[in-house]
Protein backbone atom coordinates (compact mmCIF):
# COMPACT_ATOMS: atom_id res chain seq x y z
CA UNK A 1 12.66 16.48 -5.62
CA UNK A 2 16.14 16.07 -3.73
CA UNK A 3 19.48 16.26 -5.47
CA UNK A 4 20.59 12.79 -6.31
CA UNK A 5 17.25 10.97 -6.55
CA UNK A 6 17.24 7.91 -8.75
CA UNK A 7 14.53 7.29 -11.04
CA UNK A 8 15.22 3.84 -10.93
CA UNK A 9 11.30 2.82 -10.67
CA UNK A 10 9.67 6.15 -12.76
CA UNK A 11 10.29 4.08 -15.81
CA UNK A 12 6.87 1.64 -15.35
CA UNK A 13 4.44 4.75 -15.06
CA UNK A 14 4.31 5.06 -18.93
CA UNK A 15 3.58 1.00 -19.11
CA UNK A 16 1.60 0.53 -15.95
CA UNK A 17 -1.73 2.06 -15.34
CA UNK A 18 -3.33 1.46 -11.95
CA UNK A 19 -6.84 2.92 -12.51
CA UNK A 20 -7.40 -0.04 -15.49
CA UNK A 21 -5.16 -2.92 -14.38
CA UNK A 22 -6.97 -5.64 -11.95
CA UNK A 23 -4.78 -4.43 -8.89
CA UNK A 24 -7.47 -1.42 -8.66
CA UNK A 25 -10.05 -4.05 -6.72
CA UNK A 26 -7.04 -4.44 -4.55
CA UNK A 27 -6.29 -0.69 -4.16
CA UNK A 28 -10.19 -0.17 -3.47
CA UNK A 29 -10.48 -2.80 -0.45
CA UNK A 30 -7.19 -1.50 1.03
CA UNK A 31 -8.73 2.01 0.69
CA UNK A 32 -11.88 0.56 2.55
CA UNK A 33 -9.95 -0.71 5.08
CA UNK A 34 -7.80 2.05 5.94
CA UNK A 35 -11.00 4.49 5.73
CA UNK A 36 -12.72 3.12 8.81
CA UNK A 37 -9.57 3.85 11.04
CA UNK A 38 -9.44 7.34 9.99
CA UNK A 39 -12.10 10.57 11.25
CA UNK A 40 -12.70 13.54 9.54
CA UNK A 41 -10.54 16.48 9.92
CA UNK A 42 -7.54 14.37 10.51
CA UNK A 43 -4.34 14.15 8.95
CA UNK A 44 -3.33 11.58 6.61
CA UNK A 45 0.51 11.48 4.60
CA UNK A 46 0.31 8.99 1.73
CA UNK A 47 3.43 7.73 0.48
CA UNK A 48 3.25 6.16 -3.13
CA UNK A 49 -0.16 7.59 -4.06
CA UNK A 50 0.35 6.77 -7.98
CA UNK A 51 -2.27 8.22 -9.53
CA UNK A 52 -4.54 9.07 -6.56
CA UNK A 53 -6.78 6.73 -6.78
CA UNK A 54 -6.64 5.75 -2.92
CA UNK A 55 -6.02 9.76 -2.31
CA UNK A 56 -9.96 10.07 -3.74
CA UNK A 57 -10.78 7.57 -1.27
CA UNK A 58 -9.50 9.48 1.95
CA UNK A 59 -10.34 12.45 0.60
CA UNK A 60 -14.23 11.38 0.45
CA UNK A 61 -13.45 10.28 3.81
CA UNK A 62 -12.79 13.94 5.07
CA UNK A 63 -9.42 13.90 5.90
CA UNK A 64 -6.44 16.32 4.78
CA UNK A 65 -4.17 14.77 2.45
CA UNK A 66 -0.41 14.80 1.54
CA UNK A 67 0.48 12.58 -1.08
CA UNK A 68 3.37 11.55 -2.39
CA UNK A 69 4.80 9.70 -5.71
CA UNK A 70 8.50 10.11 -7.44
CA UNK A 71 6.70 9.50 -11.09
CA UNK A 72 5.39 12.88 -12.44
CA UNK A 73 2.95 11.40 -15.01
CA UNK A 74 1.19 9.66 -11.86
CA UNK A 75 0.89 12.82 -9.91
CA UNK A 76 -0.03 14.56 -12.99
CA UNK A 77 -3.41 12.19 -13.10
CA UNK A 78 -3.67 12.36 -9.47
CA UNK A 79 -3.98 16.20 -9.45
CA UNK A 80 -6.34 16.13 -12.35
CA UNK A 81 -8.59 13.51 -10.20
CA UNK A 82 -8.30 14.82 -6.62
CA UNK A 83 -10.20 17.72 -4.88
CA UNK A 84 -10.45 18.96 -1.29
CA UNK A 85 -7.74 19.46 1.07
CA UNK A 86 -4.56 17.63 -0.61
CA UNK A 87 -0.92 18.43 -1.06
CA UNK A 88 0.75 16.71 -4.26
CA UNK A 89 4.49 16.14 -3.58
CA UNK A 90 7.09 15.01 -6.41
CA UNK A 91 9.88 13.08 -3.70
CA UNK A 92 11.28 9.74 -3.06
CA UNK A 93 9.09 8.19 -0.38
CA UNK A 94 12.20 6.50 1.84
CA UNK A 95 13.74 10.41 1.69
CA UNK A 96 10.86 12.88 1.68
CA UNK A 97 10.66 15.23 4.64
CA UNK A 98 7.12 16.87 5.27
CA UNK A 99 7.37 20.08 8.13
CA UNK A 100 4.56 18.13 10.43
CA UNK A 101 3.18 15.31 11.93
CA UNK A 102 0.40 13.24 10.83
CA UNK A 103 -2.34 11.14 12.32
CA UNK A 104 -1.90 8.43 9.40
CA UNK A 105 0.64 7.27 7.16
CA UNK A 106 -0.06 4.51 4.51
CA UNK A 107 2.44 2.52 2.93
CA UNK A 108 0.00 0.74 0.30
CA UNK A 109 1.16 -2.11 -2.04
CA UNK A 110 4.70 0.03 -2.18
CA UNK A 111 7.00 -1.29 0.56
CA UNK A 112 8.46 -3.89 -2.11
CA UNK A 113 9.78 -1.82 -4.70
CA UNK A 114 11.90 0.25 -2.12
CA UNK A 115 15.56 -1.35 -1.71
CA UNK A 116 16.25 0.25 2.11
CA UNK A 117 13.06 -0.61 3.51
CA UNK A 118 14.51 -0.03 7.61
CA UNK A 119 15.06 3.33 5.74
CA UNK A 120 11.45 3.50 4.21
CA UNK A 121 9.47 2.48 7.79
CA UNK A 122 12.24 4.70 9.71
CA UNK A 123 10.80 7.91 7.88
CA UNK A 124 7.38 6.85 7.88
CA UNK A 125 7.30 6.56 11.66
CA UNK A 126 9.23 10.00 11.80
CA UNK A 127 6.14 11.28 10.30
CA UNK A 128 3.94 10.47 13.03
CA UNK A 129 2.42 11.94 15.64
CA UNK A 130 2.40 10.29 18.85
CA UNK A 131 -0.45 7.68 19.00
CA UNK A 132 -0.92 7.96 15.04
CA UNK A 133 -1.21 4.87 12.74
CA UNK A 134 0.87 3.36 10.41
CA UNK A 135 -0.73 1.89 7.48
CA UNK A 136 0.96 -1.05 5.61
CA UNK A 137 -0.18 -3.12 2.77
CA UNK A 138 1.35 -5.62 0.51
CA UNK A 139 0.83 -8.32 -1.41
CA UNK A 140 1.20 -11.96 -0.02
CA UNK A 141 3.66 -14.10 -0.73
CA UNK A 142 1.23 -16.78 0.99
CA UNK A 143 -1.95 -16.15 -1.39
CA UNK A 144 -4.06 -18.84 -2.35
CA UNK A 145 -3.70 -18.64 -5.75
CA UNK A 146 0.61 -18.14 -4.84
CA UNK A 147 -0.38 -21.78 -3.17
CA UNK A 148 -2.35 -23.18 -5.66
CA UNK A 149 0.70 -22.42 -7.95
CA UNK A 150 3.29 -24.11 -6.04
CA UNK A 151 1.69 -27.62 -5.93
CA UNK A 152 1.10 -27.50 -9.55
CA UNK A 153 4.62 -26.38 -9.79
CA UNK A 154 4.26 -23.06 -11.75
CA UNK A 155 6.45 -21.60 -9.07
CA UNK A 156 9.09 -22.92 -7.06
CA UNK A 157 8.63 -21.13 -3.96
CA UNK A 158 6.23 -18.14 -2.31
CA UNK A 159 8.84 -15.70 -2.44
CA UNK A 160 9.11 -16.37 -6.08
CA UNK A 161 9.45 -13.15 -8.33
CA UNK A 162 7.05 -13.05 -11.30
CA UNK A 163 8.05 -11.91 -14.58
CA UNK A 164 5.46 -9.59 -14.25
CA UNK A 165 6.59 -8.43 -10.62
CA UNK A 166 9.98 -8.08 -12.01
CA UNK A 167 8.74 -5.92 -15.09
CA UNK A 168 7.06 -4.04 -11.97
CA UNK A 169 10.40 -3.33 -10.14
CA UNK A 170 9.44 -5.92 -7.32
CA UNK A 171 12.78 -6.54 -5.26
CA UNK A 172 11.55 -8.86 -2.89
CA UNK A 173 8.36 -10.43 -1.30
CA UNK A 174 7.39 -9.72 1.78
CA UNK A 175 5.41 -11.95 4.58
CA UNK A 176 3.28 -10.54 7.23
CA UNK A 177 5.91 -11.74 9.78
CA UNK A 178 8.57 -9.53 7.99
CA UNK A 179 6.29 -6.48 7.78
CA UNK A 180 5.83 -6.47 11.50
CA UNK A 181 9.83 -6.70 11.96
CA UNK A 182 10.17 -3.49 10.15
CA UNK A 183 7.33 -1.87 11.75
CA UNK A 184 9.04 -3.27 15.39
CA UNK A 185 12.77 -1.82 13.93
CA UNK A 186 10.81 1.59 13.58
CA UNK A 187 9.38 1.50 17.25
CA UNK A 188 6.26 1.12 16.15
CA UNK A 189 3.20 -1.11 17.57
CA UNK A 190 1.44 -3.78 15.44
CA UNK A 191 -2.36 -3.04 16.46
CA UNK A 192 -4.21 -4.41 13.63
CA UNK A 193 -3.56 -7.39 11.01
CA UNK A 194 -5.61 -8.25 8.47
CA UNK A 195 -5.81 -10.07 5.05
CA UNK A 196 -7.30 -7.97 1.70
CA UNK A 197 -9.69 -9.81 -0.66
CA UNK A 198 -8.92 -13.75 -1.43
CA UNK A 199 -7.39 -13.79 -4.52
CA UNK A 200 -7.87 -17.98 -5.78
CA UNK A 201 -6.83 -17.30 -9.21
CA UNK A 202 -3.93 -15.20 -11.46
CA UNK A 203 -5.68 -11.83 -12.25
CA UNK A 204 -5.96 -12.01 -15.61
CA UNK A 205 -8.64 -14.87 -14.90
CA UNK A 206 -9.66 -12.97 -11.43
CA UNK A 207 -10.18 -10.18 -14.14
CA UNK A 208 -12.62 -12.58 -15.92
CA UNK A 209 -14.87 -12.88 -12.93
CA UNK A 210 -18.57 -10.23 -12.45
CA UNK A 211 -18.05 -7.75 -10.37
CA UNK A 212 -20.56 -9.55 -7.46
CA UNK A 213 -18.04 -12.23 -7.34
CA UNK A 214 -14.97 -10.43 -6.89
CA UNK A 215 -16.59 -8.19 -4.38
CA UNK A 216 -17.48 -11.37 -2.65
CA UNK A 217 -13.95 -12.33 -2.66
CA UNK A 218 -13.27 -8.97 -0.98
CA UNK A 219 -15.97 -9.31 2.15
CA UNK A 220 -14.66 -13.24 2.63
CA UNK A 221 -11.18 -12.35 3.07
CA UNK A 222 -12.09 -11.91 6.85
CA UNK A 223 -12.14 -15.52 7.01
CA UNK A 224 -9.20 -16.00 5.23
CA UNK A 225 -6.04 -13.55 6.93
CA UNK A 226 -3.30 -15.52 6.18
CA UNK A 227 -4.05 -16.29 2.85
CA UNK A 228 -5.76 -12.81 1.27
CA UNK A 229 -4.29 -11.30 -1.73
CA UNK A 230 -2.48 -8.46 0.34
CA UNK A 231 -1.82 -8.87 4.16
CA UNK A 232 -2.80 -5.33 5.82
CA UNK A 233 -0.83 -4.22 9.18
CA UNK A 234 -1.48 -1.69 11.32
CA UNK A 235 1.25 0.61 13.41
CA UNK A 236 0.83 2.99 16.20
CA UNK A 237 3.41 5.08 17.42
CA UNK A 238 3.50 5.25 21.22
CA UNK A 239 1.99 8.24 23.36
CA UNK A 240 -0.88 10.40 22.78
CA UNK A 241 -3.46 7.64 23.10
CA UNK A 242 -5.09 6.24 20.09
CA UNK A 243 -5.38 7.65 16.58
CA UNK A 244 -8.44 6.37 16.23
């Protein structure tokens, strides 16, 4: 880890767990998402990877992983989970320099808790080799349950904080629209956009729901882009042809 990094955000790792918590389904259909863009043997730099949960996922998909987290206790799990080719690296994600170019770099359900996100899109696109893919997921401030919400008047707008987000070390929501800005401000293409399981209720009553159901929500949220749980955007750095 560089001198000087703040551990503003390594506090939540003792309180949050994302293998048990309801954000796993959305971790899992992100993971699903990102695996049909990628082919075996390539390379894939994961910034954020928690506790490795969506590092499993690539990994079954064949593909060489570096992941990344500034919380040790997360990368602690992750190494005790993960097998194959991966790389587990203690750094701050906006900062961390890797010695090579990748064919993939995600950016899941991370990009809010970063406070210089030009910064945080600038490196990830440094990172790339030309024609690779930029992975970028988040949640949405324009979710139907977020909507549902504001006409009953729980919140007062979509870019309303939750205390829970807050507890989180959420600085800001972002919309698909602003996503694409940073993606633009790091040179990058947007190739792909996409929405991640409809989410019509808080999850702790989501979390109430059989697993058929939810996984239903997951396949429907084709239909529904704008107004999925998490919007998913896809980058491509010009030259070298596709990634995919």
């Amino acid at each position: 880890m560089r001198p000087g990094y703040s551990a503003r955000t390594v506090s939540y790792a003792a309180r949050y767990d994302p293998d048990t918590d309801f954000d796993r389904w959305y971790t899992d259909a992100t993971a699903r998402a990102i695996v049909e863009r990628v082919r075996p043997g390539e390379a894939v730099l994961e910034l954020g990877c928690a506790t490795g949960r969506m590092t499993a996922a690539l990994l079954a998909a064949g593909v060489v992983v570096v992941a990344v987290d500034h919380a040790a206790p997360y990368l602690d799990r992750a190494r005790a989970r993960t097998m194959g080719q991966v790389d587990l690296v203690l750094d701050d994600i906006a900062t961390v320099e890797i010695d090579r170019a990748f064919d993939h770099v995600v950016l899941a359900n991370v990009v809010h808790e970063v406070p210089d996100r030009p910064q945080l899109f600038g490196n990830a696109a440094r990172h790339l080799r030309a024609g690779g893919e930029l992975h970028v997921s988040l949640q949405n401030p324009s979710s139907i349950h977020r909507l549902v919400g504001l006409e009953l008047g729980l919140i007062g707008d979509l870019g309303e904080i939750s205390e829970r987000g807050r507890a989180y070390d959420t600085i800001e929501l972002l919309d698909a629209d602003e996503l694409a800005a940073l993606g633009a401000g790091a040179g990058l293409e947007l190739v792909h956009r996409a929405g991640v399981m409809l989410k019509p209720l808080p999850n702790s009553l989501m979390a109430t729901l059989p697993d058929e159901i939810l996984e239903g929500f997951v396949a429907v949220a084709r239909r529904f882009p704008d107004h999925s749980s998490m919007n998913y955007l896809v980058f491509r750095k010009a030259g070298g042809g596709s990634a995919r």
